[in-house]
C-alpha atoms as a PDB file:
ATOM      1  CA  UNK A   1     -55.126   2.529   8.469  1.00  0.00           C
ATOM      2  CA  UNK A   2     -51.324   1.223   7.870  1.00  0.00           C
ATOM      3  CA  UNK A   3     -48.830   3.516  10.223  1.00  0.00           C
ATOM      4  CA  UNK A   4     -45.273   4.066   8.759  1.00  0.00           C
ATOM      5  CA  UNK A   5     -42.680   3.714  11.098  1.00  0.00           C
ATOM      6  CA  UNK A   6     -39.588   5.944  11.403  1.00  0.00           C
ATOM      7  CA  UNK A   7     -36.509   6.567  13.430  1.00  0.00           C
ATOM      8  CA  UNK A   8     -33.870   9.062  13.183  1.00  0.00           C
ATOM      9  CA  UNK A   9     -30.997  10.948  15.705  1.00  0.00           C
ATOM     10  CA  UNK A  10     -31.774  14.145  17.335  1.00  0.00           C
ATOM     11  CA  UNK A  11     -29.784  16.702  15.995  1.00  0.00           C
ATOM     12  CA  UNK A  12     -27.931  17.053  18.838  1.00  0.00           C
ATOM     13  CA  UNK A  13     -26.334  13.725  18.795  1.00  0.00           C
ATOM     14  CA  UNK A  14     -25.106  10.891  16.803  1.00  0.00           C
ATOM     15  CA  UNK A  15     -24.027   8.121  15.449  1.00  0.00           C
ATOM     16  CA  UNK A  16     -22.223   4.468  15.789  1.00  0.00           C
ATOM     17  CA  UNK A  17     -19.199   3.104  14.304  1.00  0.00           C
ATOM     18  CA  UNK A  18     -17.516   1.379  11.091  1.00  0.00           C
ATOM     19  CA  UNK A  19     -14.110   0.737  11.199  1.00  0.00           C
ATOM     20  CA  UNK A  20     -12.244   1.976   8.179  1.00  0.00           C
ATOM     21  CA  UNK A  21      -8.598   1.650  10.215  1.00  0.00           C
ATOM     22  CA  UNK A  22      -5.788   1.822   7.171  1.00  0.00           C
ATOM     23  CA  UNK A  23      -4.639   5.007   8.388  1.00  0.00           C
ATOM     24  CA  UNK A  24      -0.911   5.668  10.396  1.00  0.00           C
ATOM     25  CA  UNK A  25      -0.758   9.648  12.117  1.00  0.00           C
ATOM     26  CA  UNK A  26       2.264  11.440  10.777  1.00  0.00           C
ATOM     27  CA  UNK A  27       3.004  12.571  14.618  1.00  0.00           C
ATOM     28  CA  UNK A  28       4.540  10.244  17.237  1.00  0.00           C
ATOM     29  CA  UNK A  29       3.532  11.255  21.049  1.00  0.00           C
ATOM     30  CA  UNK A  30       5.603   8.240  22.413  1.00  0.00           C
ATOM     31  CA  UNK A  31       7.199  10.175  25.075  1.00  0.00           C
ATOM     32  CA  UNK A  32       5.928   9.611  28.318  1.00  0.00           C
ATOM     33  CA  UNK A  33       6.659  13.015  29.963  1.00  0.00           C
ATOM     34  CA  UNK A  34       3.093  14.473  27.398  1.00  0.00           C
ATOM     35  CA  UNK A  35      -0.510  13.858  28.915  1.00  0.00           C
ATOM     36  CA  UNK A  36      -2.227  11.714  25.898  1.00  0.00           C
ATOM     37  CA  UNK A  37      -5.455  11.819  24.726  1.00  0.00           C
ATOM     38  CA  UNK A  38      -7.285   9.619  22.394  1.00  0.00           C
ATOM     39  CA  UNK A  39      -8.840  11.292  19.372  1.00  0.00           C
ATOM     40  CA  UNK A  40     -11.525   9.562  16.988  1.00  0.00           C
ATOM     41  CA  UNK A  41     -13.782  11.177  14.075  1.00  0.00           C
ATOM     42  CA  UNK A  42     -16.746   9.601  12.042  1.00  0.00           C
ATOM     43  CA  UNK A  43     -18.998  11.301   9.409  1.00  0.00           C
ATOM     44  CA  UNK A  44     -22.600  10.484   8.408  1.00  0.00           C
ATOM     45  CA  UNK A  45     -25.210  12.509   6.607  1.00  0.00           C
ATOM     46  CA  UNK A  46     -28.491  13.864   5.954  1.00  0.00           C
ATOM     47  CA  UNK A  47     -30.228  12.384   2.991  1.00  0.00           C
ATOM     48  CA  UNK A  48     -30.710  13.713  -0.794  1.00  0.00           C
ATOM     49  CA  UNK A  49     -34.491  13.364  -2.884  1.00  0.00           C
ATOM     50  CA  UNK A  50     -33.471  11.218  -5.937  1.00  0.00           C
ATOM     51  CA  UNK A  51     -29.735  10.353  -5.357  1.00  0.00           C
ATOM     52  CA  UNK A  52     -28.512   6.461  -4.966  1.00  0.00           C
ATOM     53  CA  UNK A  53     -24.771   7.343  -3.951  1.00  0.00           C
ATOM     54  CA  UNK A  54     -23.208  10.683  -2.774  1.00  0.00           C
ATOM     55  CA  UNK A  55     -19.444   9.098  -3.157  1.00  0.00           C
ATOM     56  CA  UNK A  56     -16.998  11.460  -0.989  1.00  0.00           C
ATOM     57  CA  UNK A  57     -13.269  10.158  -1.466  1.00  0.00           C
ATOM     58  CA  UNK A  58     -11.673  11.300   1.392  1.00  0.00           C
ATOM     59  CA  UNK A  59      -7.711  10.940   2.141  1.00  0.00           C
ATOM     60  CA  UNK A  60      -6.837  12.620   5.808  1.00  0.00           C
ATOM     61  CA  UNK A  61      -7.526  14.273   8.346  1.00  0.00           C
ATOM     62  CA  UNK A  62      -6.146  17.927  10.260  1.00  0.00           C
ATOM     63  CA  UNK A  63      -6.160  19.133  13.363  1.00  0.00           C
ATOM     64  CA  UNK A  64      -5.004  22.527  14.284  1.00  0.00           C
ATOM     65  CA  UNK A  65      -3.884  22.759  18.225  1.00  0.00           C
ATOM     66  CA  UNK A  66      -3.241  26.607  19.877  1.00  0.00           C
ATOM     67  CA  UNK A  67       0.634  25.970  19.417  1.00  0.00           C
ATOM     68  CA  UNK A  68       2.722  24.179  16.520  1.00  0.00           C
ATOM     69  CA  UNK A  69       1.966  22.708  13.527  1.00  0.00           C
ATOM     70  CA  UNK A  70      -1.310  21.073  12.709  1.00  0.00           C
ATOM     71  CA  UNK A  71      -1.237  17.101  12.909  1.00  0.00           C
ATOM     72  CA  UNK A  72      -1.728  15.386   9.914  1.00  0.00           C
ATOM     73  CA  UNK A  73      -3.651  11.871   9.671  1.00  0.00           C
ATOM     74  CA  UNK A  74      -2.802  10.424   6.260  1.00  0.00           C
ATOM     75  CA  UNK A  75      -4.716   7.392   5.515  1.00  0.00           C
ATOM     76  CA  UNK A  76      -2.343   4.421   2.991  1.00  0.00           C
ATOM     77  CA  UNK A  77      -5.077   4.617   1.097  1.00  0.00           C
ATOM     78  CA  UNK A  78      -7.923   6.673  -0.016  1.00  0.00           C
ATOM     79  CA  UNK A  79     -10.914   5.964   1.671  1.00  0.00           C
ATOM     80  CA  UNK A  80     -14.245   6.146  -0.532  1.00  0.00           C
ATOM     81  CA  UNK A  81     -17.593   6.543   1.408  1.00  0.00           C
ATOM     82  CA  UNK A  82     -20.881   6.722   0.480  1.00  0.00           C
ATOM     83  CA  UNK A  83     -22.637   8.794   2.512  1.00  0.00           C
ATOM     84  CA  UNK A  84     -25.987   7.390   1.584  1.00  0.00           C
ATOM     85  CA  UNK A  85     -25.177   4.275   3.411  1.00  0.00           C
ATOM     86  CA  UNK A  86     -24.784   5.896   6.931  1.00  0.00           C
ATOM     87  CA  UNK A  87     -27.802   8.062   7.779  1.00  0.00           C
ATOM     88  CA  UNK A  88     -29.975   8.196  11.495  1.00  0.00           C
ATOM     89  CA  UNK A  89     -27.535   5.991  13.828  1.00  0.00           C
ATOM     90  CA  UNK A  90     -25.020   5.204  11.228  1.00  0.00           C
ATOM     91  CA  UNK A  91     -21.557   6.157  10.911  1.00  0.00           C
ATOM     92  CA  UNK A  92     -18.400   5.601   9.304  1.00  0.00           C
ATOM     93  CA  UNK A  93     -15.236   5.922  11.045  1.00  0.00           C
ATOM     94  CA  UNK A  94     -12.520   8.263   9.696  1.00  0.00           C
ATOM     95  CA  UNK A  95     -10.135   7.975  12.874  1.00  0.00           C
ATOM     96  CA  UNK A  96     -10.424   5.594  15.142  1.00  0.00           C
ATOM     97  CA  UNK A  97      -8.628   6.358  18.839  1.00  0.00           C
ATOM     98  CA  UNK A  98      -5.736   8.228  17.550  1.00  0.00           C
ATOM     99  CA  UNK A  99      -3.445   9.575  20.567  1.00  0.00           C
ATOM    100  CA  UNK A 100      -3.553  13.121  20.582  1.00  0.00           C
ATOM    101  CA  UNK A 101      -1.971  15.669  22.955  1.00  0.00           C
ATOM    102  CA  UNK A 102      -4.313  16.717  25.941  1.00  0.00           C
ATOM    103  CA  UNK A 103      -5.163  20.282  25.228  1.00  0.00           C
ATOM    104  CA  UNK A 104      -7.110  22.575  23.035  1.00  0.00           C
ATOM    105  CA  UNK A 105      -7.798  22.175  19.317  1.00  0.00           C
ATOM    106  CA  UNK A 106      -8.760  25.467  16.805  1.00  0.00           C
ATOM    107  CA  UNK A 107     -10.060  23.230  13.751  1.00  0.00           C
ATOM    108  CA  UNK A 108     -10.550  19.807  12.054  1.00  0.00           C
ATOM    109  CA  UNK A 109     -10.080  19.548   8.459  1.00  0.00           C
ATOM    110  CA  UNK A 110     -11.389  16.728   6.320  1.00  0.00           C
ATOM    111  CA  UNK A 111      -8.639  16.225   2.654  1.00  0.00           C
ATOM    112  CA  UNK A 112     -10.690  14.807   0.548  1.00  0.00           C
ATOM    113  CA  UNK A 113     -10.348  14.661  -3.938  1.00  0.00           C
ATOM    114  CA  UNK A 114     -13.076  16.160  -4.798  1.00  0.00           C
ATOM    115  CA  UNK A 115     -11.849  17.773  -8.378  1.00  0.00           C
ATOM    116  CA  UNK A 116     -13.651  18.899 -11.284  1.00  0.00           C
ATOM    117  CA  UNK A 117     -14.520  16.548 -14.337  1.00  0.00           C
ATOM    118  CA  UNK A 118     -12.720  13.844 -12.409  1.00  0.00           C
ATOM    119  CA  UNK A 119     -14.935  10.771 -10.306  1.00  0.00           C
ATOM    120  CA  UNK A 120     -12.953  10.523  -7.545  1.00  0.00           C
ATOM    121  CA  UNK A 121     -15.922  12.063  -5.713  1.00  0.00           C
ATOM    122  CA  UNK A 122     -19.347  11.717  -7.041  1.00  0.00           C
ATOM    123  CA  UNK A 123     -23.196  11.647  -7.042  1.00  0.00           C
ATOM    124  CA  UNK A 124     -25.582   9.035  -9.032  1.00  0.00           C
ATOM    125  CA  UNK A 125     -29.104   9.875  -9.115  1.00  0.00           C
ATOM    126  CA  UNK A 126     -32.152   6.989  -9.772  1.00  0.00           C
ATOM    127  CA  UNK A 127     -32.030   7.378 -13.228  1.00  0.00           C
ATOM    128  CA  UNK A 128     -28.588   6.011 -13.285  1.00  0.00           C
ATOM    129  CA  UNK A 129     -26.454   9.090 -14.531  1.00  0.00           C
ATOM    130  CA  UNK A 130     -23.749  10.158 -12.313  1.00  0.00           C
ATOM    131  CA  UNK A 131     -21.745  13.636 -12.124  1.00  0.00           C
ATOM    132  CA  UNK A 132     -18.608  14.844 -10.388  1.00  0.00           C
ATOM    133  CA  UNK A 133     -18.751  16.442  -7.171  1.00  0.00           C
ATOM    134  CA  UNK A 134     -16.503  19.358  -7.325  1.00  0.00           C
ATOM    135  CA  UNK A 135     -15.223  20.763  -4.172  1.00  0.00           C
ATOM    136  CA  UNK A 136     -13.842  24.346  -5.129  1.00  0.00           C
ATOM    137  CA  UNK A 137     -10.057  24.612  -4.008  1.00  0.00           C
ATOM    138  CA  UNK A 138     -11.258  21.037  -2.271  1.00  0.00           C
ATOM    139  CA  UNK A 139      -8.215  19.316  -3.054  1.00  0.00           C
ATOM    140  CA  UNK A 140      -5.900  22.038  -1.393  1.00  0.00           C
ATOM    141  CA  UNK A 141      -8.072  23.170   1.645  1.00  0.00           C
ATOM    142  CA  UNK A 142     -10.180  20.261   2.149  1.00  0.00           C
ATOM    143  CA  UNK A 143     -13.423  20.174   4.376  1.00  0.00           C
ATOM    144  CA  UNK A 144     -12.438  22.657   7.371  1.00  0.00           C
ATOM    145  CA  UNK A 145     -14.522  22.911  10.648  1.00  0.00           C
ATOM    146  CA  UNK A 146     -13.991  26.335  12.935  1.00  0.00           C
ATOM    147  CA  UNK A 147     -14.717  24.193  16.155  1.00  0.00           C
ATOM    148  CA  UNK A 148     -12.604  24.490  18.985  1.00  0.00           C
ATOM    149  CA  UNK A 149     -12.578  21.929  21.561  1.00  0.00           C
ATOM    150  CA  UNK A 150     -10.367  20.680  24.475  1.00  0.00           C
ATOM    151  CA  UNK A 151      -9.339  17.080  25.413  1.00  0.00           C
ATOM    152  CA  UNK A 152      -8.168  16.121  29.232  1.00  0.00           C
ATOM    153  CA  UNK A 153      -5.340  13.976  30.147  1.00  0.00           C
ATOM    154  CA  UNK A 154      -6.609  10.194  29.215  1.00  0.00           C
ATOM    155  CA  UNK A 155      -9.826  11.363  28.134  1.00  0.00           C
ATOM    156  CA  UNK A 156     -11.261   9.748  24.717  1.00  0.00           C
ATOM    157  CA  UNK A 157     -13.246  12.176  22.762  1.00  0.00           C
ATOM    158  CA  UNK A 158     -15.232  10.815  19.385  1.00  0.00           C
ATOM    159  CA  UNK A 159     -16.820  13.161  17.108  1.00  0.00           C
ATOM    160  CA  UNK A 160     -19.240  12.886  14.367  1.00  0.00           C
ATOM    161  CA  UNK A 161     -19.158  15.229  11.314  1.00  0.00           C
ATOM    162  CA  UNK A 162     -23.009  15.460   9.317  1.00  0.00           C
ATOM    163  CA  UNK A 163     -23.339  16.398   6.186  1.00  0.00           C
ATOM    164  CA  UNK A 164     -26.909  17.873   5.408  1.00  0.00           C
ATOM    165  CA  UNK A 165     -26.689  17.210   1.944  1.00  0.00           C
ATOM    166  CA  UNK A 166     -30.004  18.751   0.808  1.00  0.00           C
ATOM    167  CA  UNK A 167     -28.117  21.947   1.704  1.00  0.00           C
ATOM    168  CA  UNK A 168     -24.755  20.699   0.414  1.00  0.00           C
ATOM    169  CA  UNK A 169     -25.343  19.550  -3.397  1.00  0.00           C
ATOM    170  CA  UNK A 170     -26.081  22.313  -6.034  1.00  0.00           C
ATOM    171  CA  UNK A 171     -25.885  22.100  -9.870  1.00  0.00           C
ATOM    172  CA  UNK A 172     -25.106  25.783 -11.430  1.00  0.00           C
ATOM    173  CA  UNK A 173     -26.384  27.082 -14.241  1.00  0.00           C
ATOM    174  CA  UNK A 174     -24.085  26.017 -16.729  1.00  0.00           C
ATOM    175  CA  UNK A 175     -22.495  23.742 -15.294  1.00  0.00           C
ATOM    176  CA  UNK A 176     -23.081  20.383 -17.657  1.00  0.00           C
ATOM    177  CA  UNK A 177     -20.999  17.836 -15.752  1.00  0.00           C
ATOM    178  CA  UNK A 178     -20.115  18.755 -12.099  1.00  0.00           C
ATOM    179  CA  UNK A 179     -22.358  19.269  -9.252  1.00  0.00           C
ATOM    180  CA  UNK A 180     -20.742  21.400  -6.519  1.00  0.00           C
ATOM    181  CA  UNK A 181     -20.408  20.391  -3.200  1.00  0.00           C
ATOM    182  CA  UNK A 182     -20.274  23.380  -0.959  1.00  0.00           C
ATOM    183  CA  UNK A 183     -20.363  21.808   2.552  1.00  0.00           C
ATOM    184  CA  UNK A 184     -23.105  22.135   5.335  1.00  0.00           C
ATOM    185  CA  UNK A 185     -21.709  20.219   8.200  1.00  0.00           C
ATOM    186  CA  UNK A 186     -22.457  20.309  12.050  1.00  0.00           C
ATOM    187  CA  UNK A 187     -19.819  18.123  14.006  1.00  0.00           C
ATOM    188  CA  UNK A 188     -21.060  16.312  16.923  1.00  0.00           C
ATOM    189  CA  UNK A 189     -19.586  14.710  19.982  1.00  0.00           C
ATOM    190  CA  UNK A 190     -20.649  11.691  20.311  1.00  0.00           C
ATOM    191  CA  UNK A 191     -20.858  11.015  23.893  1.00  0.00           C
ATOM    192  CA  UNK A 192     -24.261  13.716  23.737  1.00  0.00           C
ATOM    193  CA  UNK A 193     -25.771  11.289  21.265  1.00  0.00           C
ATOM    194  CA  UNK A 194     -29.255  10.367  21.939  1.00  0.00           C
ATOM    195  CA  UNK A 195     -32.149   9.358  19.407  1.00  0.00           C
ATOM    196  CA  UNK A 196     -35.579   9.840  19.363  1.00  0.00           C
ATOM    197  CA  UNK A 197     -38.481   7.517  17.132  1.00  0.00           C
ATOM    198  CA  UNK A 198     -42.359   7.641  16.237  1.00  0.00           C
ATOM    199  CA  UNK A 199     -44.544   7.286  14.182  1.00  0.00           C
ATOM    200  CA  UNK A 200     -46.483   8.635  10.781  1.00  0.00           C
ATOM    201  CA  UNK A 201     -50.044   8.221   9.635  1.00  0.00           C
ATOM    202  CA  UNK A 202     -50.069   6.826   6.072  1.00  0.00           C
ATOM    203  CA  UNK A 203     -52.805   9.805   5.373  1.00  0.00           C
ATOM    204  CA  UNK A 204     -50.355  11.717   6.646  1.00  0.00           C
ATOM    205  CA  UNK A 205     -47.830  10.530   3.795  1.00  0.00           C
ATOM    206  CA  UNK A 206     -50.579  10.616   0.955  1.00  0.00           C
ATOM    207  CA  UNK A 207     -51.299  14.275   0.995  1.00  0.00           C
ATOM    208  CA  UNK A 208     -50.550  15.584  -2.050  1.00  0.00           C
ATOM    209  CA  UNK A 209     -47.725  18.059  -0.742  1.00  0.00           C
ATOM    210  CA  UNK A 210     -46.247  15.033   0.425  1.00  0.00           C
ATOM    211  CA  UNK A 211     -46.958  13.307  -2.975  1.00  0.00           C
ATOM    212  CA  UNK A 212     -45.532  16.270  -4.839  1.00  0.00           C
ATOM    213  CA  UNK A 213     -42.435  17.319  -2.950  1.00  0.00           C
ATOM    214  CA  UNK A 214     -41.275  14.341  -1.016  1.00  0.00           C
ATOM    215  CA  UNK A 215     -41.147  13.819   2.901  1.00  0.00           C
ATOM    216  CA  UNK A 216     -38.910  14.475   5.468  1.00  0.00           C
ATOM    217  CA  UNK A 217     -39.051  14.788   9.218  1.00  0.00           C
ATOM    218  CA  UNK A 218     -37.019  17.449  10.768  1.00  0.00           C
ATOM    219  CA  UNK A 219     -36.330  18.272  14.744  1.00  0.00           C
END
């Protein structure tokens, strides 16, 4: 009997790191009178049946302290990720050791062009077809996360953002040439990561349920 082998991350915990660094914060903390922090941010996701890419263009990133405006991270360029390519310990990085204020944070938004009719984000399935992915009011609001957190003086804190895209994709009646993307994301800090492995009988995998609706291995 032939064993299939898997690993993936607890849910509890993620993910490594890919550099995409062509961003510059609109914020200077150059004064040395504040306590500094450094901030970084990577997303990775949970797998789709049938798709080859799940393209998310994204373009900045927000954060929302208790005071003042939110600080905006504009990247020169937009940044287009496939999701696909960073699943179990796999990440890409968003953010990478911004300086921050020390302090507490409300939110974290994600800008991203997500439009409708428009492939500046997009999904291509095995059959080769692709579709928009159409973020409703996307392009205005972005991807927001209600997660507080807090940051000490010199401490670096490193998050990961997940996308469980089973949850997150949906085609609606009618709807010919957009999917909609209406986000289920858990952010992560990073320095909780741990991963777990084992193994799966191939009779396991050959049931016919398995055979008939795919496979997955949740925690």
């Amino acid at each position: 009997m032939r064993i299939t082998k898997f690993s993936f991350i607890h849910i509890i915990g993620a993910l490594g790191l890919v550099s995409l660094l062509a961003c510059k914060p609109a914020f200077d903390f150059s004064d040395d009178d504040n306590e500094n922090a450094t901030f970084s941010l990577n997303v990775t996701d949970a797998p789709i049946d049938s798709a080859t890419e799940v393209i998310i263009e994204f373009t900045g990133v927000e954060i929302k302290g208790d005071s003042g405006a939110a600080i905006s991270i504009d990247f020169n360029e937009a940044k287009k990720i496939n999701l696909l390519d960073y699943q179990g310990d796999n990440s890409a990085s968003l953010v990478n050791a911004i300086d921050i204020a020390a302090g507490s944070y409300q939110w974290i938004r994600l800008k991203v062009n997500a439009e409708s009719n428009t492939m500046d984000s997009y999904i291509t399935f095995e059959n080769g077809s692709s579709y928009s992915l159409y973020i409703p009011s996307g392009s205005q609001t972005g991807l927001k996360l209600n997660n507080g957190f807090s940051v000490l003086n010199n401490q670096a804190i490193n998050f990961t953002v997940d996308f469980d895209l089973r949850k997150s994709i949906v085609n609606p009646p009618g709807q010919e040439n957009d999917y909609f993307l209406k986000p289920t994301l858990r952010i992560i800090n990073s320095a909780q990561a741990s991963e777990i492995s084992g193994t799966v009988s191939e009779s396991i995998m050959l049931e016919d349920n398995c055979l008939n609706g795919g496979v997955a291995v949740y925690v």
